[in-house]
N, C-alpha and C. Protein backbone atom coordinates (compact mmCIF):
# COMPACT_ATOMS: atom_id res chain seq x y z
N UNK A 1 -81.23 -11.87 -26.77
CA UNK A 1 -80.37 -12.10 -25.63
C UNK A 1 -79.16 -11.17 -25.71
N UNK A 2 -78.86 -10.64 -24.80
CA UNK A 2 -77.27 -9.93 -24.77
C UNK A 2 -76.55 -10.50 -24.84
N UNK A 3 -74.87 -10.11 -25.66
CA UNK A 3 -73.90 -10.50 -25.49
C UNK A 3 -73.37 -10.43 -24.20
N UNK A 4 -72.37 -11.36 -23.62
CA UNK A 4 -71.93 -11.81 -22.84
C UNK A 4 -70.48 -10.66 -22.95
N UNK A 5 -69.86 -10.29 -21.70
CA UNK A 5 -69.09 -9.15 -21.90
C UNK A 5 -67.82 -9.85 -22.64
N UNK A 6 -67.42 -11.18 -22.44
CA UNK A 6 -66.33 -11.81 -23.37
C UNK A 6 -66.36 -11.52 -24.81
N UNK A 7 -67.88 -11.54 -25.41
CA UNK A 7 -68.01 -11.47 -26.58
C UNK A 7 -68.09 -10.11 -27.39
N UNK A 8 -68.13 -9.24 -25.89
CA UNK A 8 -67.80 -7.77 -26.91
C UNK A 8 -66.23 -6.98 -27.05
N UNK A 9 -65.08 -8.13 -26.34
CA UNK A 9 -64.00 -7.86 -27.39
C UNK A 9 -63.77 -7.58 -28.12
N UNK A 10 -62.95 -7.06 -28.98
CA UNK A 10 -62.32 -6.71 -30.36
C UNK A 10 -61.14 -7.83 -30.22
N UNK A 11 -61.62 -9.15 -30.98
CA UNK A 11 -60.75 -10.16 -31.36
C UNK A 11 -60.04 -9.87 -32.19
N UNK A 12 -60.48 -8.68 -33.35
CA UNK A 12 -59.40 -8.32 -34.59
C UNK A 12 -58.47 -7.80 -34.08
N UNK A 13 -58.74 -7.15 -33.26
CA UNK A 13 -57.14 -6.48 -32.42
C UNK A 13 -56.78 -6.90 -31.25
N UNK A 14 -57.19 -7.93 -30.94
CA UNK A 14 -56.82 -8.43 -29.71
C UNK A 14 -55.04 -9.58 -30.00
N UNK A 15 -54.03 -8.54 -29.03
CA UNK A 15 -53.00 -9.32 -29.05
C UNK A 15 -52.62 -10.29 -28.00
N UNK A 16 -52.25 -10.80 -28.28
CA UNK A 16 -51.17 -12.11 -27.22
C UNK A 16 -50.96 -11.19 -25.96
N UNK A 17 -50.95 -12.00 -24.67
CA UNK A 17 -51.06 -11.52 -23.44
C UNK A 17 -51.43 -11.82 -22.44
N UNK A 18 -52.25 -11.08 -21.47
CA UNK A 18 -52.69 -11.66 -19.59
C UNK A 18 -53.16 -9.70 -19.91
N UNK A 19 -54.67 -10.61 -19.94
CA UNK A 19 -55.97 -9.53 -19.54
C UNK A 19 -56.64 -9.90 -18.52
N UNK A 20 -57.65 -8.90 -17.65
CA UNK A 20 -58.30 -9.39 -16.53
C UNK A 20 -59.81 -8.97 -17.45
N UNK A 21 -60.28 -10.49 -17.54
CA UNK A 21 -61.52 -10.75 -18.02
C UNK A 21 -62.94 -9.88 -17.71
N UNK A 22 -62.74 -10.77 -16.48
CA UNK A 22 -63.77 -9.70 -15.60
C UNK A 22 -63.24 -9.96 -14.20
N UNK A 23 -64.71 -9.33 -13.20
CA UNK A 23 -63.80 -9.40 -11.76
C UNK A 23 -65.41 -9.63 -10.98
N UNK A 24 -65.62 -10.67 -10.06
CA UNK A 24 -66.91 -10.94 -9.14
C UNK A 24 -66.50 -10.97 -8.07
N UNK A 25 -67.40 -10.60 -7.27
CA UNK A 25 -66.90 -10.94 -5.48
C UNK A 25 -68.34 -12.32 -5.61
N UNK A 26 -67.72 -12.83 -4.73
CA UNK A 26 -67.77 -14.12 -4.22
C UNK A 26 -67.34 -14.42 -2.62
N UNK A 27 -68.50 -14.55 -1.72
CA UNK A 27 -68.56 -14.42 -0.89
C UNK A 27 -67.93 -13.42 -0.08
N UNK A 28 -67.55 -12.20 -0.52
CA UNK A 28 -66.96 -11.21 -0.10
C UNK A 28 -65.53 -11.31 -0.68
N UNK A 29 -65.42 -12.26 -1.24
CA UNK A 29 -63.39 -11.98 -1.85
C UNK A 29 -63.99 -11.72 -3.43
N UNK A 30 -63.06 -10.79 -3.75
CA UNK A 30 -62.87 -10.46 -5.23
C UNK A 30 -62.05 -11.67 -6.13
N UNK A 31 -62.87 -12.38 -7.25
CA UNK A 31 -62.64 -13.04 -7.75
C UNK A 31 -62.36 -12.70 -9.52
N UNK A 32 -60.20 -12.82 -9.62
CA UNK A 32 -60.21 -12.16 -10.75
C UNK A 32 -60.11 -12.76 -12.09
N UNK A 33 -60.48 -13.32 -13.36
CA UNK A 33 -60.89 -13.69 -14.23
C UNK A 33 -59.83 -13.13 -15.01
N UNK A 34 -58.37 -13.96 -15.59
CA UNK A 34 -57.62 -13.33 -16.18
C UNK A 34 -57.74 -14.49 -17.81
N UNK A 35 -57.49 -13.37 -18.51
CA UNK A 35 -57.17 -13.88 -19.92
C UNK A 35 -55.91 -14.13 -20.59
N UNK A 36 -55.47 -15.40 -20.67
CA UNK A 36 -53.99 -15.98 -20.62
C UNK A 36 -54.28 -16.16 -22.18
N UNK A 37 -53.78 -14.76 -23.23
CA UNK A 37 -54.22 -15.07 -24.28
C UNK A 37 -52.59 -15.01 -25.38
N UNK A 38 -52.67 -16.85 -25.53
CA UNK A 38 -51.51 -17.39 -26.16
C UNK A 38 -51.73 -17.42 -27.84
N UNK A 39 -52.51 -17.03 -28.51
CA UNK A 39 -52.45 -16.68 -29.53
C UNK A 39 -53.22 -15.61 -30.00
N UNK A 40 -53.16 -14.78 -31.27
CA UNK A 40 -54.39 -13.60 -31.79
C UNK A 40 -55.44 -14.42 -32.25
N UNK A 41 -56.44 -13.70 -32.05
CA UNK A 41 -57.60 -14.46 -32.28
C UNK A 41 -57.71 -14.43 -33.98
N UNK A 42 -58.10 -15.42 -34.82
CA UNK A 42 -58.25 -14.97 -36.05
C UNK A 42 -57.48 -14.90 -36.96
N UNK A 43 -55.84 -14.95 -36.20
CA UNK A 43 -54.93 -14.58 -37.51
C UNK A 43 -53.73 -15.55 -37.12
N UNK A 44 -53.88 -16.13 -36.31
CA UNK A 44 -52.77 -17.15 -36.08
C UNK A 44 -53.29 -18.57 -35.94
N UNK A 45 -53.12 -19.70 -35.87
CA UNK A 45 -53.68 -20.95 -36.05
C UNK A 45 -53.41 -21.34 -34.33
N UNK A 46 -54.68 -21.68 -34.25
CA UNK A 46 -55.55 -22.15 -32.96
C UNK A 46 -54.46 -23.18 -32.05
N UNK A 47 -54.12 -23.54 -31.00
CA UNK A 47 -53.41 -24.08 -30.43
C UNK A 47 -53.81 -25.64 -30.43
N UNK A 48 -53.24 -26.37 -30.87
CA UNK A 48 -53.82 -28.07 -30.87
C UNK A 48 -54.26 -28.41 -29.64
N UNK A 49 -55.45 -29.04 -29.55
CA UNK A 49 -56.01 -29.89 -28.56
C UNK A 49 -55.60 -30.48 -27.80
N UNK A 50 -54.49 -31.35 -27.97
CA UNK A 50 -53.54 -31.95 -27.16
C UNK A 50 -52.73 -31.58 -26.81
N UNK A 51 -52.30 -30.44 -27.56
CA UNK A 51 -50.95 -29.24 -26.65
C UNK A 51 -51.54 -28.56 -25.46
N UNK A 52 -52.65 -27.70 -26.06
CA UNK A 52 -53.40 -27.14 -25.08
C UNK A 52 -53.95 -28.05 -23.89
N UNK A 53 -54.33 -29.11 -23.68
CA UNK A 53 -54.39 -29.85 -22.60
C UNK A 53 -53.37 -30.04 -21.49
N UNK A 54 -52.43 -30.63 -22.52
CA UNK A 54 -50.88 -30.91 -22.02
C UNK A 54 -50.88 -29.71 -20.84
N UNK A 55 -50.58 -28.62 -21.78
CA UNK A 55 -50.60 -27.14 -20.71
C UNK A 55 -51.41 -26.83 -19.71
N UNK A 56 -52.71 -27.26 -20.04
CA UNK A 56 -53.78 -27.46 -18.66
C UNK A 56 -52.82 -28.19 -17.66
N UNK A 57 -52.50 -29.26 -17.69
CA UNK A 57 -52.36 -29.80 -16.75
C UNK A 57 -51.01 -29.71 -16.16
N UNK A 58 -50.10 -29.29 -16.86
CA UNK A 58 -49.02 -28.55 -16.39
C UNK A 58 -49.19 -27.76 -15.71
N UNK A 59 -49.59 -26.54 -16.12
CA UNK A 59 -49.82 -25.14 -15.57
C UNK A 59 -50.97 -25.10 -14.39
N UNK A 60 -52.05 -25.88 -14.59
CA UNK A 60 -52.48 -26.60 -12.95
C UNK A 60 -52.08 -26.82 -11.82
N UNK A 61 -50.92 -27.99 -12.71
CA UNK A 61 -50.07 -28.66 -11.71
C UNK A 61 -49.36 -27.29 -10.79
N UNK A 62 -48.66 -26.78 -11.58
CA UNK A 62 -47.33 -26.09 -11.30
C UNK A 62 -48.46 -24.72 -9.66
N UNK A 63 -49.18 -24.34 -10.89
CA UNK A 63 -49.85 -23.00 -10.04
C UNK A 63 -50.49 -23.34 -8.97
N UNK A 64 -51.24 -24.99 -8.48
CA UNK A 64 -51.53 -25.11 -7.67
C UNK A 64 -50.59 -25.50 -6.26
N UNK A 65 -49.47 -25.55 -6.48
CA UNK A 65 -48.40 -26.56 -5.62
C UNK A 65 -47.13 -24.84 -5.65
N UNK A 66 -47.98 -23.79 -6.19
CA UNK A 66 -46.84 -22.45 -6.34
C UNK A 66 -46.22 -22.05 -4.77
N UNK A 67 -45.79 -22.09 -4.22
CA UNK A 67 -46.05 -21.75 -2.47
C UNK A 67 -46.44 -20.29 -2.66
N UNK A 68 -45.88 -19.60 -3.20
CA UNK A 68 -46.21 -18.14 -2.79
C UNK A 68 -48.16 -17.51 -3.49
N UNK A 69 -48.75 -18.66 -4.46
CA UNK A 69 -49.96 -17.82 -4.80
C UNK A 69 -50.87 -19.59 -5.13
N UNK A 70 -50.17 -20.47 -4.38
CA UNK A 70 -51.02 -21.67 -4.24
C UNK A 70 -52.81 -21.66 -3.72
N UNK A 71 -52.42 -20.88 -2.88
CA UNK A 71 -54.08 -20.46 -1.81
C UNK A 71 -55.03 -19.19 -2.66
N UNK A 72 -54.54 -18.78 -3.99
CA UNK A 72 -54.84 -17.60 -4.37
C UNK A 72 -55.58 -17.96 -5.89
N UNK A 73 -55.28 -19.49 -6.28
CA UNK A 73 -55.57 -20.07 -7.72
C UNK A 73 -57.12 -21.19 -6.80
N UNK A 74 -57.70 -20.42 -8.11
CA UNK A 74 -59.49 -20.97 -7.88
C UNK A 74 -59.25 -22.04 -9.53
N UNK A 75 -58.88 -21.49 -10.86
CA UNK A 75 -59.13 -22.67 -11.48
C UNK A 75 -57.93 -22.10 -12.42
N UNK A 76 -57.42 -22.74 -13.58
CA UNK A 76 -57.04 -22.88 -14.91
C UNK A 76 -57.97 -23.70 -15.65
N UNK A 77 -57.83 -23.34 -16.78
CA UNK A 77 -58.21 -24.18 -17.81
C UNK A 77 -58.06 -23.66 -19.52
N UNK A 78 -58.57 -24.16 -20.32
CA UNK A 78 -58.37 -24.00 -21.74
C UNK A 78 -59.65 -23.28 -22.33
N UNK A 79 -59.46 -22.21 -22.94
CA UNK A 79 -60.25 -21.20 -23.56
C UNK A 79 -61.45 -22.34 -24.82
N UNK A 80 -62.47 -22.36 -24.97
CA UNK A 80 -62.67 -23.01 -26.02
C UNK A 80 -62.66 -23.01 -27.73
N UNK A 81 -61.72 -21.71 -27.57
CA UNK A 81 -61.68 -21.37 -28.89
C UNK A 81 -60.34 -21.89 -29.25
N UNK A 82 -59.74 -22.26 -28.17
CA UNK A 82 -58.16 -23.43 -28.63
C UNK A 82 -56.88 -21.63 -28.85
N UNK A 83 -57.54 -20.29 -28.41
CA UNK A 83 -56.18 -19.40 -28.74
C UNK A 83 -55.62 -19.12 -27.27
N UNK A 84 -56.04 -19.66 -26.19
CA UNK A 84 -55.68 -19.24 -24.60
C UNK A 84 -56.29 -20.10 -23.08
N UNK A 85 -55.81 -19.69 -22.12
CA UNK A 85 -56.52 -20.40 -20.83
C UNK A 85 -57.19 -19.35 -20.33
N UNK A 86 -57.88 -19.70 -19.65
CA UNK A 86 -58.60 -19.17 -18.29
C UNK A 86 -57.73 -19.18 -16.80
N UNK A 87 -57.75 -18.38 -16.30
CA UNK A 87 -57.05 -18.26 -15.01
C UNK A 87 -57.63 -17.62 -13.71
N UNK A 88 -58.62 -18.12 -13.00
CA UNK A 88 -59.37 -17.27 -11.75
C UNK A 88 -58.53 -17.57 -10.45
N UNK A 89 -58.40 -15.96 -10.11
CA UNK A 89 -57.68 -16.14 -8.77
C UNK A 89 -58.57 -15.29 -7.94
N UNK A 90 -58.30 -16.07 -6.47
CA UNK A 90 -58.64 -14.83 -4.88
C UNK A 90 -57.86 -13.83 -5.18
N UNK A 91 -58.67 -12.78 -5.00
CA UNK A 91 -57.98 -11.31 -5.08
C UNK A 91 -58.23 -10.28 -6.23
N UNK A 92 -58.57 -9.00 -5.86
CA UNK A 92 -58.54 -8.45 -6.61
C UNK A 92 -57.33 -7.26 -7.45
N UNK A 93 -56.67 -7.97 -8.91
CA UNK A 93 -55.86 -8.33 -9.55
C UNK A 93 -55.37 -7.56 -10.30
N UNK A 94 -54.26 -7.22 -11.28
CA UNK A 94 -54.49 -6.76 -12.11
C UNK A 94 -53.00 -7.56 -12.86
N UNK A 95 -53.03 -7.67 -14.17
CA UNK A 95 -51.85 -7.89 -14.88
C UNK A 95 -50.38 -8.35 -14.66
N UNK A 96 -50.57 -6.95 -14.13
CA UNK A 96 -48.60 -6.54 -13.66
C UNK A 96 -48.65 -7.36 -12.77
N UNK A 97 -49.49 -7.88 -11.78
CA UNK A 97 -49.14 -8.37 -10.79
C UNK A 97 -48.84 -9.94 -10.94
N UNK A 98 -49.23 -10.45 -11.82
CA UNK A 98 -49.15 -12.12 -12.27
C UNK A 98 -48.52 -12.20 -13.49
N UNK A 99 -47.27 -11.62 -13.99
CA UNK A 99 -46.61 -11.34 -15.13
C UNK A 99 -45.44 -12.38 -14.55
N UNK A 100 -45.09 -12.30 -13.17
CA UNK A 100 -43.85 -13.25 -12.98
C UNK A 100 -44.11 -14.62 -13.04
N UNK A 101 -45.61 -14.76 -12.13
CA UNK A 101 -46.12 -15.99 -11.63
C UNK A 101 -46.45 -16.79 -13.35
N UNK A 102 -46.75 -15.96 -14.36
CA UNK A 102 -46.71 -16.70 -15.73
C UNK A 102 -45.68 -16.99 -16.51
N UNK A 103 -44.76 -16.42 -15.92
CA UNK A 103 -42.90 -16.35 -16.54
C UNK A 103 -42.80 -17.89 -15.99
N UNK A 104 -43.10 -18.01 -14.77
CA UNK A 104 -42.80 -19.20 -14.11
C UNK A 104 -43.06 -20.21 -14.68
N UNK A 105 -44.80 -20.02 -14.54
CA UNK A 105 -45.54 -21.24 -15.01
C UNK A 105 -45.05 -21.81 -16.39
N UNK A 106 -45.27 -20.59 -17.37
CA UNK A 106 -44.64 -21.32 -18.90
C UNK A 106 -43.44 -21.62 -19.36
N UNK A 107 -42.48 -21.00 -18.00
CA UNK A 107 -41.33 -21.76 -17.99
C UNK A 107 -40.97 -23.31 -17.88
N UNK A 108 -42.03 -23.59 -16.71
CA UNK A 108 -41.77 -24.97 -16.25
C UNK A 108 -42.60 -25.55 -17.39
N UNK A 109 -43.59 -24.82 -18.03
CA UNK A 109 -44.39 -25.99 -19.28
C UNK A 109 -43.29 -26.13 -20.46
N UNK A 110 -42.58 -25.46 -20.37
CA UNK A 110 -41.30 -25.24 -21.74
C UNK A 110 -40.35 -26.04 -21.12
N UNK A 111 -40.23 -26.20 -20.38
CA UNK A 111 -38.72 -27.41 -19.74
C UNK A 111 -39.28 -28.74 -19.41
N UNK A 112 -40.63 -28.55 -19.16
CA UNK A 112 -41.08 -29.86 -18.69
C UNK A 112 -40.12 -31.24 -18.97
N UNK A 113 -40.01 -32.37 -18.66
CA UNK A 113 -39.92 -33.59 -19.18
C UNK A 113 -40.47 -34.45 -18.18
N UNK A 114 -40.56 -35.84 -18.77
CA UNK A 114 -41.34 -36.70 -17.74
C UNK A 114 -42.88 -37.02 -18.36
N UNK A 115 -43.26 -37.98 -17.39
CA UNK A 115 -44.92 -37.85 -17.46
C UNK A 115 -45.56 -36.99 -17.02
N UNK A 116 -46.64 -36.52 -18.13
CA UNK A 116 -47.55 -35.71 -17.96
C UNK A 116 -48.89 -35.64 -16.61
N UNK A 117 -48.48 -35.26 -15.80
CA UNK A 117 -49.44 -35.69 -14.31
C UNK A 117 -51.17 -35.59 -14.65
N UNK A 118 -51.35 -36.24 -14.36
CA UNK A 118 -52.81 -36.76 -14.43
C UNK A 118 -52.61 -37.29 -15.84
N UNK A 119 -52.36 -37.89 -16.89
CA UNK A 119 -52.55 -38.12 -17.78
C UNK A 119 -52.70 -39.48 -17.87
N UNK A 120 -53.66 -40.60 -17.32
CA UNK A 120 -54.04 -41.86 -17.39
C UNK A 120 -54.97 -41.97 -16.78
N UNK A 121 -55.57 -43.04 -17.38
CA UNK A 121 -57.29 -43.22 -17.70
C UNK A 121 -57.81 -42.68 -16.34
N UNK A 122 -57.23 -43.10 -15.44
CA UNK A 122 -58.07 -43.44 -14.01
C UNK A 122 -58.12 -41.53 -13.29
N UNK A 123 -57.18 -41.19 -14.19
CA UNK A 123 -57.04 -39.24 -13.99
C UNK A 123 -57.49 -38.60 -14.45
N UNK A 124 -57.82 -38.91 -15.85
CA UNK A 124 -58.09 -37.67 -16.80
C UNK A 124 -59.36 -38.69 -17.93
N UNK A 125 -60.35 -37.19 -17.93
CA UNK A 125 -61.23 -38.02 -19.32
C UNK A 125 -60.73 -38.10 -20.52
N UNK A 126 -59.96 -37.83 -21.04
CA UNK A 126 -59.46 -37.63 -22.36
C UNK A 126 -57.86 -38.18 -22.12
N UNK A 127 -57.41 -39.54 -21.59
CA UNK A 127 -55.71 -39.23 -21.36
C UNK A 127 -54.86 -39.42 -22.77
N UNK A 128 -55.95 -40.19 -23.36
CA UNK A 128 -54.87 -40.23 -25.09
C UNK A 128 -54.69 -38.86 -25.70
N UNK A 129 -55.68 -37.73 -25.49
CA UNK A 129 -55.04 -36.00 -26.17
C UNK A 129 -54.60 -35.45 -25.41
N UNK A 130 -52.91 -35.81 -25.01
CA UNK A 130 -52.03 -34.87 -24.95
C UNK A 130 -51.09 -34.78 -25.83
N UNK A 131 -49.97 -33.55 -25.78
CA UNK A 131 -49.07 -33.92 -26.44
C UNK A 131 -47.66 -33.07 -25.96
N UNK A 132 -47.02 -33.41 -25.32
CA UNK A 132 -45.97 -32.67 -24.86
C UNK A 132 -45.14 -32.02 -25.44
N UNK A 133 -44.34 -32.54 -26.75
CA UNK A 133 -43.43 -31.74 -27.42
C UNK A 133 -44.53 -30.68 -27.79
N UNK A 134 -45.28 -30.60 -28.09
CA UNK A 134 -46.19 -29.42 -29.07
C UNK A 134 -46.01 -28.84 -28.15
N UNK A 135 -46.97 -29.19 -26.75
CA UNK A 135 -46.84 -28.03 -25.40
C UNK A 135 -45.93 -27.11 -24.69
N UNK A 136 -44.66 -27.82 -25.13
CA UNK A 136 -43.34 -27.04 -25.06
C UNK A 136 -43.08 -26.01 -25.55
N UNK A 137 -43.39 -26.37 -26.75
CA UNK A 137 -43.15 -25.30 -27.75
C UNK A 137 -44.11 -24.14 -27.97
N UNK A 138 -44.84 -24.10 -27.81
CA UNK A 138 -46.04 -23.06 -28.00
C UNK A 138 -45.72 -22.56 -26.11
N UNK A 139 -45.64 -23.04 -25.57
CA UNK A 139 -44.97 -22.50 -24.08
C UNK A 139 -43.95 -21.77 -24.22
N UNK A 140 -43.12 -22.35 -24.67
CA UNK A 140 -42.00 -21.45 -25.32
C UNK A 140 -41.63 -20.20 -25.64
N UNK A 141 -42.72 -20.49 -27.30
CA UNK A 141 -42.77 -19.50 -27.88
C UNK A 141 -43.78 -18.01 -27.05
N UNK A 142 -44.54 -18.76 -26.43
CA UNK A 142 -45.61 -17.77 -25.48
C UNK A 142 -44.62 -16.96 -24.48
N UNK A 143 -44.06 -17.92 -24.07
CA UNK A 143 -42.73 -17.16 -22.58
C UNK A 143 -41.81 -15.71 -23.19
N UNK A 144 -41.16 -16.47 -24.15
CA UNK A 144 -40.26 -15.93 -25.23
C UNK A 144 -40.68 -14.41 -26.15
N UNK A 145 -41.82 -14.70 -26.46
CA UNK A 145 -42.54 -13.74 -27.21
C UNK A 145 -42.98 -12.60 -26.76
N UNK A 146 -43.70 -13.37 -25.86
CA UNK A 146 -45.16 -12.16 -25.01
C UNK A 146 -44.33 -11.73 -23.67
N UNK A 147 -44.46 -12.93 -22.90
CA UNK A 147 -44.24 -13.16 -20.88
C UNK A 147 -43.10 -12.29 -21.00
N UNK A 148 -42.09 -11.90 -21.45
CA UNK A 148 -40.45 -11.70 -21.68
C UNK A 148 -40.15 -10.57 -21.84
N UNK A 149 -41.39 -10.03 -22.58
CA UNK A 149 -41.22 -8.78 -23.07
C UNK A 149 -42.45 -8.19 -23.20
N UNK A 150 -43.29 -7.93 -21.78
CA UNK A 150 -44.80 -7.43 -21.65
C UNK A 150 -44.55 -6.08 -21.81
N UNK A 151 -45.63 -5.61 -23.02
CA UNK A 151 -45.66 -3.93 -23.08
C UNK A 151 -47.25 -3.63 -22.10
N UNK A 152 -47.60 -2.53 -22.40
CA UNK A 152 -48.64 -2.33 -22.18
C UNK A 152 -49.99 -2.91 -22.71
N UNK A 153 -49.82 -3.08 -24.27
CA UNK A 153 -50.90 -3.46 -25.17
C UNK A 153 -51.17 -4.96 -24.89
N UNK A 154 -50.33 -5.09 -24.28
CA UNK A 154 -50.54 -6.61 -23.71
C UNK A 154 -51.06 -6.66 -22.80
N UNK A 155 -51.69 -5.93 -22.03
CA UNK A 155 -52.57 -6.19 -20.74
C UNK A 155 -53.64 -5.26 -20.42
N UNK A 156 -53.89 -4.72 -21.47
CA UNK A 156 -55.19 -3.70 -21.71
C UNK A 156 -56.08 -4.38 -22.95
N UNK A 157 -56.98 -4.83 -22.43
CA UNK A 157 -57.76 -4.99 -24.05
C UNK A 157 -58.01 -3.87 -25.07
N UNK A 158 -58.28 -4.43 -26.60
CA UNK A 158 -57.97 -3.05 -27.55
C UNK A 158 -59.38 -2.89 -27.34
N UNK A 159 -59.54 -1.21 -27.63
CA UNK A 159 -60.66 -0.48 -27.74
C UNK A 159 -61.97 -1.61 -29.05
């Protein structure tokens, strides 16, 4: 069987960032597949289960209710390797262009307070794994680190 084009990355050099995965048209709109990648693969410790949720549903929340790119978000979600999300939008995309709209988002996951939306039984399959302080912080540190100060190597995958 062939590898799948995700899997022919270079995870050893793959840094922290917002890559465009791949790109499909879908019913005639270009559908873009970005890689919201909050940790290195391999050399940093995997994002907890319940943080990373937390952030699902934050960063859901926030990007679907965005006014200016509300109509433009097809999904979020959590990478299954626990180092990033998934992010498909209408349009065909590139980086630079969703560098603010993620300043935003992991802003509001870093300030958050309150209840976690959808997080009870009747909302979510899993509502006991979240965890908010963790989600903050790894939001944080993601905003702070990467979002704050995007070079190039951050939005080109490595050779």
């Amino acid at each position: 069987m062939e590898k799948i084009p995700s899997f022919t990355i270079n995870h050893e050099r793959l840094l922290r960032g917002i890559y465009v995965s791949r790109k499909d048209e879908v019913g005639g709109d270009v559908v873009t597949t970005f890689d919201i990648r909050m940790k290195e693969p391999n050399r940093e410790p995997a994002i907890h289960p319940g943080a990373l949720h937390t952030i699902e549903h934050l960063a859901a929340t926030y990007l679907r209710n965005d006014p200016e790119w509300q109509d433009r978000i097809v999904y979020w979600g959590p990478m299954g390797c626990l180092t990033g999300n998934y992010l498909l939008m209408r349009g065909d995309l590139m980086p630079e262009d969703i560098v603010e709209l993620m300043q935003r988002t992991f802003r509001f996951v870093a300030e958050y307070e309150g209840e976690v939306p959808g997080a009870a039984p009747r909302d979510c399959g899993n509502y006991l794994l979240h965890d908010l302080p963790m989600a903050r912080w790894e939001a944080r540190k993601y905003l702070n680190e990467v979002l704050l100060c995007m070079k190039e190597e951050n939005m080109r995958y490595p050779e």
